[in-house]
Protein backbone atom coordinates (compact mmCIF):
# COMPACT_ATOMS: atom_id res chain seq x y z
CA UNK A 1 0.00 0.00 0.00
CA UNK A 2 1.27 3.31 -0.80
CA UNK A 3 1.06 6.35 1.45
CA UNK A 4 -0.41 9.82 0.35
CA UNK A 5 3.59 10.76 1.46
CA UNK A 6 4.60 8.14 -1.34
CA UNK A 7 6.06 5.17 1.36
CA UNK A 8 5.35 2.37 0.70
CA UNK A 9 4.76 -0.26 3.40
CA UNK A 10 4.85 -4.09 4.08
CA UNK A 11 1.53 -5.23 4.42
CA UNK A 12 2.05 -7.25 7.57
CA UNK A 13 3.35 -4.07 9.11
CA UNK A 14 0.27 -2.08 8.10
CA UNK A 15 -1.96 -5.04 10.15
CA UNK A 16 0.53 -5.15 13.02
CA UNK A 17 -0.06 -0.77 13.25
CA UNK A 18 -4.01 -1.64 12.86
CA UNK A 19 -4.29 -3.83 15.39
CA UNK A 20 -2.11 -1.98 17.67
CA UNK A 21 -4.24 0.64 17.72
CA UNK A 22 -7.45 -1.31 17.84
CA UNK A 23 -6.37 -3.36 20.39
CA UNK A 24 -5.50 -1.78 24.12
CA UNK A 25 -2.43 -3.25 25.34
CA UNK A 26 -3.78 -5.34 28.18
CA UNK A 27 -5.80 -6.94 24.91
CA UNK A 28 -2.60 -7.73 22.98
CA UNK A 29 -0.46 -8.57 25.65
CA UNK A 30 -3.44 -11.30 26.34
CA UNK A 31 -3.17 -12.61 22.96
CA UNK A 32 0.39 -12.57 22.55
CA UNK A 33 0.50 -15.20 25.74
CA UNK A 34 -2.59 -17.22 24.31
CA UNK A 35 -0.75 -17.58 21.01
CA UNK A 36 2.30 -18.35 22.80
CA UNK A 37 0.60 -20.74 24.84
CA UNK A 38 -1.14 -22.80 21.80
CA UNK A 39 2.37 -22.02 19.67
CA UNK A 40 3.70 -24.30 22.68
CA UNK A 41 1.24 -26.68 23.49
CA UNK A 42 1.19 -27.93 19.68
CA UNK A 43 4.58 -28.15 19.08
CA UNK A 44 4.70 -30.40 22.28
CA UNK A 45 1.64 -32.11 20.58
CA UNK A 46 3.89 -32.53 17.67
CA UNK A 47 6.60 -33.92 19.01
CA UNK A 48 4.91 -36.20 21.30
């Protein structure tokens, strides 16, 4: 996506500044341990 400025930016960046500001950061802190948590719990899955 390019900026009215004429930047261009990485998509995934764009998403990760989006749901920054949706998100408060109690929210994302939340979600970054639950998707630590399942990243975790299905590699041991895996490897079990």
């Amino acid at each position: 996506m390019v900026h009215i400025d004429g930047s261009a930016e990485d998509p995934a960046i764009m998403l990760e500044k989006k749901i920054d500001k949706t998100l408060s950061y109690k929210d994302q802190n939340e979600l970054k341990q639950n998707f630590s948590i399942d990243m975790r719990n299905s590699i041991k899955s895996t490897i079990s």
